[in-house]
Protein backbone atom coordinates (compact mmCIF):
# COMPACT_ATOMS: atom_id res chain seq x y z
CA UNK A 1 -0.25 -29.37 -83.44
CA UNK A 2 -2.51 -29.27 -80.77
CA UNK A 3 -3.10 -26.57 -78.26
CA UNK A 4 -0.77 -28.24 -75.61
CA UNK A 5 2.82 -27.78 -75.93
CA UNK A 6 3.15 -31.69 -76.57
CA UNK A 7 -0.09 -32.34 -78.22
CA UNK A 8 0.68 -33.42 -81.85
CA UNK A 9 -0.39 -36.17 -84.23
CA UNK A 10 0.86 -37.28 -87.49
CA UNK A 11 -0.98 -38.80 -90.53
CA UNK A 12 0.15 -38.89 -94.08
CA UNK A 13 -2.22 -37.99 -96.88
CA UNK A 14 -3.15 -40.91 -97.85
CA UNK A 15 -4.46 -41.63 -94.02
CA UNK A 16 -6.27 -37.99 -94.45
CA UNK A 17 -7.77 -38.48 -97.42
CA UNK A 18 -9.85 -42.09 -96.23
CA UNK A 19 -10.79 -40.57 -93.27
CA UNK A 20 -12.51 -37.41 -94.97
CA UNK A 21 -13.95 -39.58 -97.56
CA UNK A 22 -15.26 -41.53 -94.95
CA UNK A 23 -16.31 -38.75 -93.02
CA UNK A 24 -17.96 -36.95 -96.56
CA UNK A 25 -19.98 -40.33 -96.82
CA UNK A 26 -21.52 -39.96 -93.24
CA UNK A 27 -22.32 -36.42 -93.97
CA UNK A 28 -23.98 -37.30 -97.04
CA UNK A 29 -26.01 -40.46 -95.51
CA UNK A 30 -27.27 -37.41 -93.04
CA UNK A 31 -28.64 -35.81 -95.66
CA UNK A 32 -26.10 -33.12 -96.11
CA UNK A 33 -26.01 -31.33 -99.55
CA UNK A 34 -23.59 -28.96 -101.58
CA UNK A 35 -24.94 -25.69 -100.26
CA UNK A 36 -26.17 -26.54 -96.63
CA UNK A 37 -24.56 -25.13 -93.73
CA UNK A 38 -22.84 -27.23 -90.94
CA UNK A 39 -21.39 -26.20 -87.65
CA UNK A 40 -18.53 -27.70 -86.46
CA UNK A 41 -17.90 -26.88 -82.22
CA UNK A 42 -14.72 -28.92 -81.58
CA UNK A 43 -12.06 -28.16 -79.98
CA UNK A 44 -8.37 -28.08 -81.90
CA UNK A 45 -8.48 -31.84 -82.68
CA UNK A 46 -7.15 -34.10 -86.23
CA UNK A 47 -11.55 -34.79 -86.32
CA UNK A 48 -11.95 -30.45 -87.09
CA UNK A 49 -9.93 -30.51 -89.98
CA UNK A 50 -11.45 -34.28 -91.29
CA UNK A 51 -15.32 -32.38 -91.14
CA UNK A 52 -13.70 -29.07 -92.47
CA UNK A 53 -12.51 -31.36 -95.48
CA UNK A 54 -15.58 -33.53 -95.61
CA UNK A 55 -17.85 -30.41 -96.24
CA UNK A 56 -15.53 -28.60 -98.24
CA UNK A 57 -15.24 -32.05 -100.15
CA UNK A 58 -18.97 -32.54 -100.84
CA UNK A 59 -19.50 -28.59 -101.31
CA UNK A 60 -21.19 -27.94 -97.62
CA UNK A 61 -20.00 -24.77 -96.30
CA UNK A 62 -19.18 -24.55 -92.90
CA UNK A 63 -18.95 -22.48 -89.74
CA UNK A 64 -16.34 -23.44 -87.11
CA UNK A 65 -17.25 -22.75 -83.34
CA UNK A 66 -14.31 -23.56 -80.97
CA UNK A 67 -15.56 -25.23 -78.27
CA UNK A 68 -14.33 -22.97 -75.32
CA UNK A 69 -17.72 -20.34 -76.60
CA UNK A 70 -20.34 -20.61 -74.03
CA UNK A 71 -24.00 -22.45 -75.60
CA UNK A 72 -25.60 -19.11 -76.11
CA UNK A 73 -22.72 -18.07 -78.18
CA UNK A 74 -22.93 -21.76 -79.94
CA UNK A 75 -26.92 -21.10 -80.57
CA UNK A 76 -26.22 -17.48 -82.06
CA UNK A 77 -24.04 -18.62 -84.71
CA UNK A 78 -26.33 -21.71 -85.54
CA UNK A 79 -29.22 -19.54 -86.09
CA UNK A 80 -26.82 -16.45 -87.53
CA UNK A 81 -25.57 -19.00 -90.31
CA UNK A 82 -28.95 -21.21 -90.54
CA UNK A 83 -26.96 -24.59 -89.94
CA UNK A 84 -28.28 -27.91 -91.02
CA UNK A 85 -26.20 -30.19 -88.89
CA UNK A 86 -24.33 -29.33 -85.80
CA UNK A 87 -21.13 -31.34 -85.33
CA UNK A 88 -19.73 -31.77 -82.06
C-alpha cells in the first residue's frame, strides 16, 4: 500500500524473491559487503522494500531516509551512519 489512498501493487513471492536476488546481485557487483552501510532515500515504493531485502539478504545493514527529508537532513544521516552506497 502506497501512501495514496489508491496506490497499491501486488506481487507474489516468488515475483519478490527474483527481484531482490536480482537487486542483491547489483549491490554486490557495486562492491557492497556483509557489514557496509547503505542508505536507501525513496519514497514508499515496491523498489524500498526490494533494497531493504537485498541488503538484509547479502548481510548490508541499512538506513532508510524517506524522501520528503530535506538534503541536509539526507547528508547528516549518511555521514551519522558512515554509508557506502546511497540508493535513491
Amino acid at each position: 500500500e502506497g501512501n495514496e489512498p489508491g496506490d497499491s501493487m501486488k506481487i507474489t513471492y516468488r515475483e519478490l524473491l527474483h527481484k531482490v536476488c536480482q537487486f542483491a546481485n547489483i549491490l554486490r557487483s557495486q562492491g557492497v559487503k556483509k557489514g557496509d552501510r547503505v542508505s536507501l532515500y525513496l519514497p514508499m515504493i515496491l523498489e524500498l522494500v526490494i533494497a531493504m531485502l537485498a541488503c538484509a539478504r547479502i548481510g548490508a545493514l541499512h538506513s532508510v531516509v524517506f524522501a520528503g527529508f530535506s538534503a541536509d537532513s539526507l547528508c547528516e544521516r549518511i555521514l551519522d551512519c558512515g554509508c557506502s552506497l546511497l540508493i535513491t
